[in-house]
Protein backbone atom coordinates (compact mmCIF):
# COMPACT_ATOMS: atom_id res chain seq x y z
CA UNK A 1 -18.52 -17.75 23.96
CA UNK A 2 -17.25 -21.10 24.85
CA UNK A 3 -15.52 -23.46 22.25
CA UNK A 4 -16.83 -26.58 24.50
CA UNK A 5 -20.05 -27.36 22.26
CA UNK A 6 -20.84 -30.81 24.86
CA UNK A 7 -21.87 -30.48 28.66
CA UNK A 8 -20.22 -31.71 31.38
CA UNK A 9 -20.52 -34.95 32.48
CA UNK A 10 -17.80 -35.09 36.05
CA UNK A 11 -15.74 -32.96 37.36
CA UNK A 12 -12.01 -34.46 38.08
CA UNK A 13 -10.62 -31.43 39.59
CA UNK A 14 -9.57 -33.42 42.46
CA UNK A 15 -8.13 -36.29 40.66
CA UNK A 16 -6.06 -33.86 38.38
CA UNK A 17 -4.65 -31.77 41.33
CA UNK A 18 -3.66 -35.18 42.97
CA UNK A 19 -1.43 -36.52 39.32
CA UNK A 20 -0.10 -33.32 38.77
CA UNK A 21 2.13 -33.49 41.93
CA UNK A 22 2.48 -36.78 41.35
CA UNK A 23 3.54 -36.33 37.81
CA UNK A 24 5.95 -33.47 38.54
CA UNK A 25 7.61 -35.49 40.52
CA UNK A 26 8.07 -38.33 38.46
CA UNK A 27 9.32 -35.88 35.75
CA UNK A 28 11.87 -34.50 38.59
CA UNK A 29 13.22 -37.78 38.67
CA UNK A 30 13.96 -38.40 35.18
CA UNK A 31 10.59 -40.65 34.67
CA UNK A 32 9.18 -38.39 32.18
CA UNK A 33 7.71 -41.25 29.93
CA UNK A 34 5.53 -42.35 33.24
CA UNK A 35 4.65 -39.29 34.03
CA UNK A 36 3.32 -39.35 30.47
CA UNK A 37 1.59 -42.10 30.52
CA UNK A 38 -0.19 -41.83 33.79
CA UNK A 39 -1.32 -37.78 32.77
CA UNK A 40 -2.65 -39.56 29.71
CA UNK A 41 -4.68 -42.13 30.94
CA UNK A 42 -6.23 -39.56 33.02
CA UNK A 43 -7.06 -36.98 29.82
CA UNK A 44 -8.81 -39.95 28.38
CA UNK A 45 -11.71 -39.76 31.03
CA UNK A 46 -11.93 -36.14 31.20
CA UNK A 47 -12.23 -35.53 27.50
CA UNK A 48 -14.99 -38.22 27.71
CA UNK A 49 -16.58 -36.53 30.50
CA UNK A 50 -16.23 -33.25 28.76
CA UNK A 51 -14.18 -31.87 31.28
CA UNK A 52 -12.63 -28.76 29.66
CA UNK A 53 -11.05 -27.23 32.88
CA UNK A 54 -8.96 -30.82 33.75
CA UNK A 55 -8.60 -31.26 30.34
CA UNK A 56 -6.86 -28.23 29.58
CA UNK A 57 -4.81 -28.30 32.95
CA UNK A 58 -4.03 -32.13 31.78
CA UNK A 59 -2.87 -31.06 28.06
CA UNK A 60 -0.66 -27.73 29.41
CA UNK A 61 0.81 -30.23 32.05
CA UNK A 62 2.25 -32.88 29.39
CA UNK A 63 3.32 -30.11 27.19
CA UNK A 64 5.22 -27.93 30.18
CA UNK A 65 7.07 -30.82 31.66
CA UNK A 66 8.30 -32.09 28.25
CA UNK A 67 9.86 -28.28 27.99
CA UNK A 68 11.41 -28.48 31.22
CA UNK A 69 12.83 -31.99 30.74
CA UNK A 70 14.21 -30.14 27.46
CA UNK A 71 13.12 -33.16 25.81
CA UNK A 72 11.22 -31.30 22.47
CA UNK A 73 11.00 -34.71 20.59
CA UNK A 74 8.54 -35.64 22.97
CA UNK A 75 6.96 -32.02 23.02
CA UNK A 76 6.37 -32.25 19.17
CA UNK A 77 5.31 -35.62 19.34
CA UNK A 78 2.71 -35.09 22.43
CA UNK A 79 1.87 -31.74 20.55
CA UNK A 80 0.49 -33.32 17.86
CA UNK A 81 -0.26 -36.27 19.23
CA UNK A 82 -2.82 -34.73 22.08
CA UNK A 83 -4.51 -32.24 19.38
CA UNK A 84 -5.24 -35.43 17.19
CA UNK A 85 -7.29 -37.34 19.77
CA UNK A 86 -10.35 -38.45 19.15
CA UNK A 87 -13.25 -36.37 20.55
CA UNK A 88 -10.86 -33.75 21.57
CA UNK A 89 -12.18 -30.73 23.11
CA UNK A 90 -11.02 -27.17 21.22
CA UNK A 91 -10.44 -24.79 24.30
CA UNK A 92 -7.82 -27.11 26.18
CA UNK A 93 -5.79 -27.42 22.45
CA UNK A 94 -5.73 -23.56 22.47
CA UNK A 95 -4.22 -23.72 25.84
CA UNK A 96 -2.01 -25.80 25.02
CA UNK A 97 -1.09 -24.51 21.52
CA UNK A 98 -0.69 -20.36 23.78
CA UNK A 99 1.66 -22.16 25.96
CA UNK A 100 3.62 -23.66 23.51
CA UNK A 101 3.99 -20.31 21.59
CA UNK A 102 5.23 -18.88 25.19
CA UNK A 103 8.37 -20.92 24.85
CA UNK A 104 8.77 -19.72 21.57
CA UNK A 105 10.95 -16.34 22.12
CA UNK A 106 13.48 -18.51 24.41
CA UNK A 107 14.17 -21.14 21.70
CA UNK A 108 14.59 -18.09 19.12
CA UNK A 109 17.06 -16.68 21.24
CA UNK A 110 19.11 -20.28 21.93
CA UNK A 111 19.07 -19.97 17.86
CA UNK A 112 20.05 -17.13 18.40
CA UNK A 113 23.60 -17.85 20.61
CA UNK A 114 24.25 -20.98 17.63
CA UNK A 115 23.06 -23.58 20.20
CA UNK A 116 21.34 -25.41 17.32
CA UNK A 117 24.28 -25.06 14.73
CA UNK A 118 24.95 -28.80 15.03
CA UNK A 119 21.87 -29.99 15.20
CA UNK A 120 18.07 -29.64 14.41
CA UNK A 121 16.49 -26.13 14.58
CA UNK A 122 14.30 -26.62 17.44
CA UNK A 123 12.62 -23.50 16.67
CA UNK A 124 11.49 -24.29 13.36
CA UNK A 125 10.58 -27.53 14.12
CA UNK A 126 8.10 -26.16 16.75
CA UNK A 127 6.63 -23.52 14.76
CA UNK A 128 5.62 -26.20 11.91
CA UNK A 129 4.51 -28.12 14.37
CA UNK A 130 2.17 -26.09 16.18
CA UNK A 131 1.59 -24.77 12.36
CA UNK A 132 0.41 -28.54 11.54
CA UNK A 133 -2.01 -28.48 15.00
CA UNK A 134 -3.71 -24.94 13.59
CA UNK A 135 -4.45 -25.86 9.99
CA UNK A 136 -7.73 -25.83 9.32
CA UNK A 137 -8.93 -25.20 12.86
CA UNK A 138 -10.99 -21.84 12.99
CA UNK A 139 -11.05 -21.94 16.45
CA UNK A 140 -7.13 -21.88 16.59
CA UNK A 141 -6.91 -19.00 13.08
CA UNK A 142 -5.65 -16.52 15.40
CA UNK A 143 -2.45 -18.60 16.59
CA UNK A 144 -2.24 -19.88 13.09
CA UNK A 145 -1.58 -16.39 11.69
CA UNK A 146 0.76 -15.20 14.57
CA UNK A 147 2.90 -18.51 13.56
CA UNK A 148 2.72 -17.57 10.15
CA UNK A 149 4.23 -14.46 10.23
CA UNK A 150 7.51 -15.64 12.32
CA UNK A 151 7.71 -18.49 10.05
CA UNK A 152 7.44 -15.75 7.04
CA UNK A 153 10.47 -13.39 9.04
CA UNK A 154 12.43 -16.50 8.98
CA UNK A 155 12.21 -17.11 5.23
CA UNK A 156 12.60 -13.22 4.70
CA UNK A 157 15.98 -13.30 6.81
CA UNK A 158 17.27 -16.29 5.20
CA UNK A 159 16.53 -14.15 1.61
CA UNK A 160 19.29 -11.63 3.00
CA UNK A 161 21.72 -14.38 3.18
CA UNK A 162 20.47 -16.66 0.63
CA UNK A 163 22.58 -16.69 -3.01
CA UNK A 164 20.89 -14.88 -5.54
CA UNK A 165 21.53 -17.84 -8.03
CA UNK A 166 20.87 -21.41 -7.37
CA UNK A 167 24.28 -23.77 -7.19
CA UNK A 168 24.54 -26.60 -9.83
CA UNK A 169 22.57 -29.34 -9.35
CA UNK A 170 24.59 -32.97 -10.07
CA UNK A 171 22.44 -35.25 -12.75
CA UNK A 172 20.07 -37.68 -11.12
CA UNK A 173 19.96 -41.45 -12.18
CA UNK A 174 17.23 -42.34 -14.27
CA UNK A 175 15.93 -44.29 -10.81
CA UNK A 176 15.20 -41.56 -8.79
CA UNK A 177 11.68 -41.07 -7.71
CA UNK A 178 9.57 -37.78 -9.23
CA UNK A 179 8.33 -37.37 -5.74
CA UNK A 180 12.39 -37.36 -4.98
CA UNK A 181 12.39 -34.18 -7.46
CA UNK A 182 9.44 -32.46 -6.69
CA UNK A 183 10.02 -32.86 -2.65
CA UNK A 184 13.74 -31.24 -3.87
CA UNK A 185 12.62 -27.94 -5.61
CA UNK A 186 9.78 -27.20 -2.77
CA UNK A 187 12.52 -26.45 -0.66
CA UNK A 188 13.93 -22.86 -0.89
CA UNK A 189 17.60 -22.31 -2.26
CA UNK A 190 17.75 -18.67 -3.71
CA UNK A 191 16.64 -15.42 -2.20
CA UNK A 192 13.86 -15.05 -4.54
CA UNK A 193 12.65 -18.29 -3.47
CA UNK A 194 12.68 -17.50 0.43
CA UNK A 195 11.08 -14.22 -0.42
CA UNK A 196 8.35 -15.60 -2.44
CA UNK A 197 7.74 -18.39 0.63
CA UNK A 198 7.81 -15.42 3.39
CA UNK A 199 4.99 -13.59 0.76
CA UNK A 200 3.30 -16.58 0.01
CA UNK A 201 2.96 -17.46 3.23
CA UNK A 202 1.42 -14.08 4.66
CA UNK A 203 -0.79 -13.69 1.34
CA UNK A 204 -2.30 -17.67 2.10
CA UNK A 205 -4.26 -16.17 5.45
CA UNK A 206 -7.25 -13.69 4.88
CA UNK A 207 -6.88 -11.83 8.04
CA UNK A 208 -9.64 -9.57 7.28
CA UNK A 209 -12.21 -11.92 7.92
CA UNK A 210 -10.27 -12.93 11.17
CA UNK A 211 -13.50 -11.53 14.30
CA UNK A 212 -10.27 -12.77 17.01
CA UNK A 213 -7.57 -10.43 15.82
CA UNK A 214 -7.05 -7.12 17.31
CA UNK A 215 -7.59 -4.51 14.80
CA UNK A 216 -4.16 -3.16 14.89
CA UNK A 217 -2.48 -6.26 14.81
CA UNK A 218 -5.21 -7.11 11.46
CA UNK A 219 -3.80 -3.88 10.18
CA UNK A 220 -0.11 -4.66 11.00
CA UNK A 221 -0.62 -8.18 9.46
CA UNK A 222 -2.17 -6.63 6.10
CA UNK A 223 0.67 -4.15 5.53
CA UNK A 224 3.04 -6.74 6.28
CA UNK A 225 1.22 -8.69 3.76
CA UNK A 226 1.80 -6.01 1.46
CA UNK A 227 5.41 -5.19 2.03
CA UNK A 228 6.26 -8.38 1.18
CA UNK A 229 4.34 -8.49 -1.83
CA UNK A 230 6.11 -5.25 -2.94
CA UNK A 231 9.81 -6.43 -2.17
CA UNK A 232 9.14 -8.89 -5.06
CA UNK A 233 7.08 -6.65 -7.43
CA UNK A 234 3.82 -7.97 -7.31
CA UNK A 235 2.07 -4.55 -7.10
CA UNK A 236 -1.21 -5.88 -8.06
CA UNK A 237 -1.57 -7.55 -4.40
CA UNK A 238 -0.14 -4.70 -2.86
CA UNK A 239 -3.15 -2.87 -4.19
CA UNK A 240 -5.43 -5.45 -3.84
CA UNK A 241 -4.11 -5.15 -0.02
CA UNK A 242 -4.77 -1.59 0.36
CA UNK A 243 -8.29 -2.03 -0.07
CA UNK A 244 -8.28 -4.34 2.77
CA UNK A 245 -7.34 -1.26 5.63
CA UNK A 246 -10.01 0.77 7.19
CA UNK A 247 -7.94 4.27 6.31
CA UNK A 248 -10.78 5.81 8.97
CA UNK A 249 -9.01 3.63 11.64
CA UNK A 250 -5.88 5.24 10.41
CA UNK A 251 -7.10 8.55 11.92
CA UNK A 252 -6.97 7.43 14.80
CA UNK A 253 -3.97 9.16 17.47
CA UNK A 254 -2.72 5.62 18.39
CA UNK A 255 -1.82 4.79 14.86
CA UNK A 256 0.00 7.22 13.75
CA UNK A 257 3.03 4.98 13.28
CA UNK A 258 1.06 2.26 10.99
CA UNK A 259 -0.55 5.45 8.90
CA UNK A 260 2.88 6.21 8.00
CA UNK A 261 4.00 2.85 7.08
CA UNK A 262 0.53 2.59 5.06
CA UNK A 263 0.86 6.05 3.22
CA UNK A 264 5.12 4.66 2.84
CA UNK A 265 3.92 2.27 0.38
CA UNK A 266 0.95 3.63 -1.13
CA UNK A 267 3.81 6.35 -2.44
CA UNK A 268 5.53 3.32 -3.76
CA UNK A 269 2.60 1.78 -5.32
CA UNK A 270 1.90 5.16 -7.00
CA UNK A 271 5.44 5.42 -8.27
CA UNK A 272 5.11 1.83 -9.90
CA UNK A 273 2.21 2.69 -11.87
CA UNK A 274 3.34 6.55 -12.67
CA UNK A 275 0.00 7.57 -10.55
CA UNK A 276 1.71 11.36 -9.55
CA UNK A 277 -1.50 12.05 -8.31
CA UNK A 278 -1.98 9.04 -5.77
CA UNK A 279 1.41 9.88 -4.46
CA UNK A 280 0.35 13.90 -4.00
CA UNK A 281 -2.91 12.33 -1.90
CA UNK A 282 -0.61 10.04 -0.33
CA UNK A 283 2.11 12.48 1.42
CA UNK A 284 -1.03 15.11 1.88
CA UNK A 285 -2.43 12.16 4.81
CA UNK A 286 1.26 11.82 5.75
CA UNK A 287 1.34 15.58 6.37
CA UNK A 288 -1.82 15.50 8.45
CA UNK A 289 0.07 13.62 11.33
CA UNK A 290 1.39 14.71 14.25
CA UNK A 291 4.28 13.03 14.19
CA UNK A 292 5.26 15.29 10.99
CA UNK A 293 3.76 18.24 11.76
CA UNK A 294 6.17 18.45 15.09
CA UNK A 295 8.92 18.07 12.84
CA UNK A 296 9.95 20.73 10.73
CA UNK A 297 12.31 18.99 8.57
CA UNK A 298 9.99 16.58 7.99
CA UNK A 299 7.16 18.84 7.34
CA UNK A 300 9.06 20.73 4.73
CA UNK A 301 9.91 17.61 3.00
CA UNK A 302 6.28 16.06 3.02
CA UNK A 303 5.23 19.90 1.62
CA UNK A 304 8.03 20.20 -1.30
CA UNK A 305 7.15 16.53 -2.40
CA UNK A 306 3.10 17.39 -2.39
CA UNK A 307 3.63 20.49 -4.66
CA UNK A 308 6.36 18.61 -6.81
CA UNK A 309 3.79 15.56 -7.72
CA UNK A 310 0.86 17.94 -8.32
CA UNK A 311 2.73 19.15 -10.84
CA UNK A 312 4.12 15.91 -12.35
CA UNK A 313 0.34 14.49 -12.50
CA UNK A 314 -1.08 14.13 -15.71
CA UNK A 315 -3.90 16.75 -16.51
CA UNK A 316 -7.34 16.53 -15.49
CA UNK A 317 -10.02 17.79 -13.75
CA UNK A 318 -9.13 15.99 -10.58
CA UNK A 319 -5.60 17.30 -10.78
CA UNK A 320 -6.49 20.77 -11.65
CA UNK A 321 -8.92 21.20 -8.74
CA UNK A 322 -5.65 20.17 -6.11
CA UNK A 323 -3.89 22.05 -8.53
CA UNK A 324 -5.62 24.90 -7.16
CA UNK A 325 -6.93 24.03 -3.37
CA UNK A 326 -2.93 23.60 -2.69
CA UNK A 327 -2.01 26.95 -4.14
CA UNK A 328 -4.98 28.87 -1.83
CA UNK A 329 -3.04 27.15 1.20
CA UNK A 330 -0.91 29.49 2.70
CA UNK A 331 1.00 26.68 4.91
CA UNK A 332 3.06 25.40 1.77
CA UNK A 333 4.65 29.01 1.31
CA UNK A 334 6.74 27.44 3.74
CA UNK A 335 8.81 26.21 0.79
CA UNK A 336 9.13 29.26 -1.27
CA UNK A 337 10.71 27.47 -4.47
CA UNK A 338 8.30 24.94 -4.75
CA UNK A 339 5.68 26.97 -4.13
CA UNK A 340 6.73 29.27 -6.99
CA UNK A 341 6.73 26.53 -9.34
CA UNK A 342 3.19 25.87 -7.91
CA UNK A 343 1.74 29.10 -8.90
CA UNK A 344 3.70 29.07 -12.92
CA UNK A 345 1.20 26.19 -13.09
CA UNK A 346 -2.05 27.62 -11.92
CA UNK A 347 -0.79 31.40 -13.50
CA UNK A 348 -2.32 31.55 -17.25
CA UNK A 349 1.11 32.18 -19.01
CA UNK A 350 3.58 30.78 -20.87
CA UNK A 351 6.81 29.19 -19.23
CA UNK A 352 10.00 28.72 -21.09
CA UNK A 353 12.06 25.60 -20.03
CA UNK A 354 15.44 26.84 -20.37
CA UNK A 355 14.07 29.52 -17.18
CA UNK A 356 12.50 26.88 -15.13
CA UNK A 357 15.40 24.81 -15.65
CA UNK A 358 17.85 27.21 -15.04
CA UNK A 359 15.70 28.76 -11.90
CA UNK A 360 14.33 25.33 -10.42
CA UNK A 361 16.95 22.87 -11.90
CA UNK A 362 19.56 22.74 -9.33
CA UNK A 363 17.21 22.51 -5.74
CA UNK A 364 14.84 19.73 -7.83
CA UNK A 365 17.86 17.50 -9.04
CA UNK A 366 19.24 17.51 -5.58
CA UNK A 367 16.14 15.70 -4.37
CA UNK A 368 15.56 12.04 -4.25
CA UNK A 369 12.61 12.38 -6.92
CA UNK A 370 14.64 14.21 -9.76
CA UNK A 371 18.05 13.03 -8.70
CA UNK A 372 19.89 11.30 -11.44
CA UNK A 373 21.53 8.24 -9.44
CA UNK A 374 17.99 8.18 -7.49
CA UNK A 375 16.20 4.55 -7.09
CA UNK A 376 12.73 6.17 -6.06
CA UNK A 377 10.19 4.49 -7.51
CA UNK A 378 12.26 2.27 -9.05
CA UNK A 379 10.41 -0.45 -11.56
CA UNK A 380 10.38 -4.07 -9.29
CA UNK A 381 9.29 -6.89 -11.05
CA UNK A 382 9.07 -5.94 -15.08
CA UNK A 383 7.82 -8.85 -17.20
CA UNK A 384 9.88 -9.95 -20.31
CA UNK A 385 7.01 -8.28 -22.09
CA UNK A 386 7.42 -5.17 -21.02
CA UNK A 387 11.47 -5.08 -21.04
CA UNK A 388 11.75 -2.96 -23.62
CA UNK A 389 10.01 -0.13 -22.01
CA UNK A 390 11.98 -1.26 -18.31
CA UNK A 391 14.79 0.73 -20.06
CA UNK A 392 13.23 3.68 -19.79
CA UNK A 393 12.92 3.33 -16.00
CA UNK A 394 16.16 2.19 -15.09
CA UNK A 395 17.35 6.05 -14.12
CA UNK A 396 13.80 7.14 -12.62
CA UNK A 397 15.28 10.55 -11.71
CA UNK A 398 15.59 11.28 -15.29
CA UNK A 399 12.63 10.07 -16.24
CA UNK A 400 10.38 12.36 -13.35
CA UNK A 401 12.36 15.80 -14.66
CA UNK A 402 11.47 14.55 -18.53
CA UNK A 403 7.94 14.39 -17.16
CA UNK A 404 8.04 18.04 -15.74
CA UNK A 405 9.35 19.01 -18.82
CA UNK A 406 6.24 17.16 -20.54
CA UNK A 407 4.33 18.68 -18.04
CA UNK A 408 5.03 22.50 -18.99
CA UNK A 409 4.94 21.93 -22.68
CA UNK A 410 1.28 20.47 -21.97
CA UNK A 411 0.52 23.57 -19.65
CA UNK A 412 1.80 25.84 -22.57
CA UNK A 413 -0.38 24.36 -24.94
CA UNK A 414 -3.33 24.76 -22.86
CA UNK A 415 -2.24 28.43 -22.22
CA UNK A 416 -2.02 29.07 -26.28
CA UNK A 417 -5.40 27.23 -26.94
CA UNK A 418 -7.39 29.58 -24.43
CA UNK A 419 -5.86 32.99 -25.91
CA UNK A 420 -5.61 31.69 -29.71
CA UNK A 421 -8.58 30.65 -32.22
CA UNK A 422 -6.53 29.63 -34.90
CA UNK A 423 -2.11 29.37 -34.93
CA UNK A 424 0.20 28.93 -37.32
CA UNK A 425 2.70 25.51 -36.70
CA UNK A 426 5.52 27.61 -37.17
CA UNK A 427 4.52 30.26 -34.67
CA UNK A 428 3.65 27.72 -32.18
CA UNK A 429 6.45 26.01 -32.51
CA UNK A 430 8.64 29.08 -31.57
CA UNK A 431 6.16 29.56 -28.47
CA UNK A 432 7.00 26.24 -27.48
CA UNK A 433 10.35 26.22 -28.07
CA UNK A 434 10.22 22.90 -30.10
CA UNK A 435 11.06 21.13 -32.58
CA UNK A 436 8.19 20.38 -35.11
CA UNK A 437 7.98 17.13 -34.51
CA UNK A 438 7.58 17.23 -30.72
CA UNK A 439 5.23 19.73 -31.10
CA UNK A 440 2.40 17.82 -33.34
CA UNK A 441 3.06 14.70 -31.21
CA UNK A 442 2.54 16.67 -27.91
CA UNK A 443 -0.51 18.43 -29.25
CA UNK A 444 -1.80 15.42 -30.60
CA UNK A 445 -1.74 13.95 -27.00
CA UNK A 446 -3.24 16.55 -25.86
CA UNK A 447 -6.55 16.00 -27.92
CA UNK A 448 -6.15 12.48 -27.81
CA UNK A 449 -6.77 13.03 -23.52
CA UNK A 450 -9.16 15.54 -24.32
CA UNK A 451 -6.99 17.89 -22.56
CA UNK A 452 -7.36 20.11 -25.58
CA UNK A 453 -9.65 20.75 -28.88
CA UNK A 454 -7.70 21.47 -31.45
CA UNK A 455 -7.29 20.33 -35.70
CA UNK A 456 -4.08 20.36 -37.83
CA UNK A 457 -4.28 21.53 -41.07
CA UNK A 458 -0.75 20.47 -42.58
CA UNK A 459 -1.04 21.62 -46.35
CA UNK A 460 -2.15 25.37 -44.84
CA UNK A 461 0.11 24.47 -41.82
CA UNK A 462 -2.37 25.68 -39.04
CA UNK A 463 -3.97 24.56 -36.35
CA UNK A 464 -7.52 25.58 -35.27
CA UNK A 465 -8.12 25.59 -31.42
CA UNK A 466 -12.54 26.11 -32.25
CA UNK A 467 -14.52 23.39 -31.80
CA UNK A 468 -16.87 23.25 -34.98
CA UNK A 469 -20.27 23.69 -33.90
CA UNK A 470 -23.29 21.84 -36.21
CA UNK A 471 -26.45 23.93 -37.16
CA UNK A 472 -28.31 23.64 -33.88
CA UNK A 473 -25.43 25.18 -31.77
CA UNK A 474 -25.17 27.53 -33.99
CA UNK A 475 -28.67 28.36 -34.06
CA UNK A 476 -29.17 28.06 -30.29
CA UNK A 477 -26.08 30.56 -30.21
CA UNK A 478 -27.47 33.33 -32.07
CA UNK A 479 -31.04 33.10 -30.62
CA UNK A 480 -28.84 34.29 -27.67
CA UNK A 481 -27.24 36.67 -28.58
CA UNK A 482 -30.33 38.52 -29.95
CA UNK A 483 -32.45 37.76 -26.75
CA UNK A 484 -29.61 39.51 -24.92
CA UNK A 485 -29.29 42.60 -27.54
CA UNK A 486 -33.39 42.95 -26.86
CA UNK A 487 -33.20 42.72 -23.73
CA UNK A 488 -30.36 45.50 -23.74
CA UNK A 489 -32.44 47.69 -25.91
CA UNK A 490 -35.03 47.11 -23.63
CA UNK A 491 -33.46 48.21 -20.63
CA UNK A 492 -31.88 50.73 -22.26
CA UNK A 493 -35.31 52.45 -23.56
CA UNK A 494 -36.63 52.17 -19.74
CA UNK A 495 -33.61 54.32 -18.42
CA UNK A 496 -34.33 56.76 -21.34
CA UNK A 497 -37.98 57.17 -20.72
CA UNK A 498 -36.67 57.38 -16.59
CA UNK A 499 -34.51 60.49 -17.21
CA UNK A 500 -37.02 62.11 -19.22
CA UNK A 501 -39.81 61.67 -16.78
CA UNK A 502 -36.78 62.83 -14.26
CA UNK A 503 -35.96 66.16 -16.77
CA UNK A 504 -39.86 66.97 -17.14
CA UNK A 505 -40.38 66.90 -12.75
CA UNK A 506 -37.19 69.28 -12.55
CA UNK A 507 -38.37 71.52 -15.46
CA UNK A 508 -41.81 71.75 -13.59
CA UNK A 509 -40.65 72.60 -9.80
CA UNK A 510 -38.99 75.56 -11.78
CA UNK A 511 -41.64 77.23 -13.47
CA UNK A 512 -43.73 77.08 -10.35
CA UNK A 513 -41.25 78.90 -8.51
């Protein structure tokens, strides 16, 4: 589809061909403000005649011999200048905006060698310029967005260098302007500041929406989007960006590479939040990958970390049913340890923690999830509120092999409540290995998640695992049970009356023999 919405009124192909020699050579010659000038007289009857091809030629033209004079004043200026004229057709300003972007890698790289050190930074100054041109332009959203995210890897690399504390300001006069101050703090100082710019920036520009972006470079954008957001805790937009990503695109043999990256932070995300079981899901896609599965040291290591958050997961139906579907798969007996801790989970008996501890302990502590220096999953951006409770998290290693131990006092409740009615506290305190205590607040979580049905009764010091049942059940229960003991006599009588008919046939073939 063409962006020129007007039709064509002349065609100055011959008249452009004829200035742009003309021009170049004027430029050659160190007349690059004539050249200018002549090239823009010219673009003034073109645009009115709706010439898009001249135009466009015209436009490129200005903007390539102002690079090759290395004059960029007069780049930025005509830049700007040429997108801002009146009537100005769209297609020759994306021309013009693509081959400014061109001369974008060469100016990085003269950054690059410290030609700029004593001077302006060419490079930014074009990318805000050709930032300015694109704002606001649909037509130009695609550029925009590329623009966007090396202006955001700038502010990202100047966070590595940044300080992390902003340097004493001196006292302003009481005559200093509030625009003075406020232009002041919008400029970056800290590296917290030039990371929240490089995040801000990305999470401005809804890419999603974006029917001129590739689909891998949309995806790429997104999960850019959403590392950024992550470096500075804001985990709500990180999962907010998730959403975003077609994960059926992610299936895909050519994007293997951003599936990995995806799944790398979903496994972060989960960590944040404590969601064991998102992270179990997560490294399960990871495993189906190619890239993995042709790597055995990988592969083991995406298989021990399924099994180990399976089993860190909080109970539920959901979790019990992988529970399960991962113990029937023969392909994670490829780690025999974790795979043994697997099956003390889905087996229907008690497990003492001194055992697992002493059996599992020192593989699981070696690993990055139950290590105790580890930083995996590490809480990023805790709110004064929640402070208090950041103190937990600040050795997350510790925390994870508390969990397991949670984890198997939960599963040894469970066990107790489907082989026991009713318990003494005392006795199922020595089952658990517990302290009192521990073991009324554990069971009380237990039937507080519905985990387990169960009722304290502290003066008698017992705890009833039967649901009470009100009249109906009860009634519906024993209307049961004597349907099925008349239907048993039943059957029962027909088999009688079958062998005697059987006994009388027998005695009869006898006697007439």
């Amino acid at each position: 589809m063409s962006l020129n919405t007007r039709k064509q009124e002349r065609d100055f192909t011959a008249e452009v061909e004829a200035l742009q020699a003309e021009a170049e050579q004027l430029a050659k010659n160190g007349k690059l403000e004539e050249a200018i000038e002549k090239i823009t007289v010219l673009e003034k009857q073109t645009r009115n005649a709706s010439d898009m091809s001249s135009t466009s030629t015209l436009l490129v033209l200005i903007a390539r011999l102002c690079w090759e004079a290395n004059n960029l004043d007069q780049l930025n200026n005509q830049l700007a200048l040429m997108s801002k004229k009146h009537g100005q057709l769209k297609e020759p300003v994306v021309r013009m905006v693509d081959e400014a972007m061109a001369w974008l890698p060469a100016l990085k790289e003269q950054k690059e060698q410290g030609n700029f050190r004593s001077g302006k930074d060419r490079w930014l100054e074009l990318v805000k310029t050709l930032r300015d041109i694109t704002e606001g332009k649909i037509f130009l959203e695609l550029q925009r967005a590329r623009l966007t995210v090396m202006l955001s890897a700038y502010h990202e690399a100047l966070a590595e260098t940044a300080p992390k504390e902003a340097p004493p300001t001196p006292e302003t006069s009481p005559s200093t302007k509030p625009e003075d101050k406020d232009k002041s703090k919008a400029e970056p100082v800290t590296a917290k500041e030039h990371l929240d710019v490089a995040a801000d920036l990305l999470s401005d520009l809804q890419v999603e929406t974006y029917s001129t972006m590739d689909k891998r470079e949309k995806t790429e954008f997104i999960l850019e989007q959403m590392r950024l957001e992550s470096m500075r805790g804001n985990w709500v937009r990180v999962r907010v960006g998730s959403r975003k990503i077609n994960r059926v695109y992610l299936k895909d043999k050519d994007t293997q590479d951003i599936k990995l990256r995806y799944y790398d932070l979903m496994v972060q995300l989960a960590l944040q939040d404590d969601e064991y079981l998102e992270a179990c899901q997560a490294y399960q896609e990871v495993w189906d990958t190619e890239e993995v599965k042709n790597d055995s040291a990988k592969e083991l290591s995406v298989i021990e970390n399924i099994m180990i958050y399976v089993v860190l997961a909080s109970y539920n139906n959901e979790q019990s049913d992988m529970l399960h579907k991962l113990y029937a798969n023969t392909a994670l007996q490829k780690a025999p340890l974790h795979f043994d801790l697997l099956k003390c989970f889905v087996t229907k008996e008690l497990m003492r923690w001194s055992g697992i501890e002493g059996i599992y302990g020192p593989a699981l502590r070696q690993s990055p999830i139950f290590a105790p220096g580890s930083t995996l999953g590490k809480k990023i951006g805790v709110t004064e509120k929640s402070q208090k409770d950041a103190e937990k998290f600040d050795n997350p290693g510790d925390a994870r092999w508390d969990q397991l131990h949670k984890r198997i006092i939960e599963h040894n409740i469970r066990v107790i409540a489907s082989y026991y009615t009713r318990i003494t506290i005392q006795r199922l305190t020595e089952l658990l290995d517990l302290p009192l205590l521990t073991t009324e607040r554990t069971l009380c979580k237990l039937v507080t998640d519905k985990s387990v049905y169960a009722r304290i009764d502290r003066p008698a010091g017992i705890v009833d695992f039967r649901k009470k049942r009100n009249v109906n059940d009860v009634l519906n229960a024993w209307s049961g049970d004597v349907s099925k003991v008349l239907d048993l006599v039943e059957k029962t009588s027909h088999l009688v009356s079958k062998e005697y008919a059987m006994h009388e046939a027998v005695k009869g073939k006898k006697i007439s023999a």
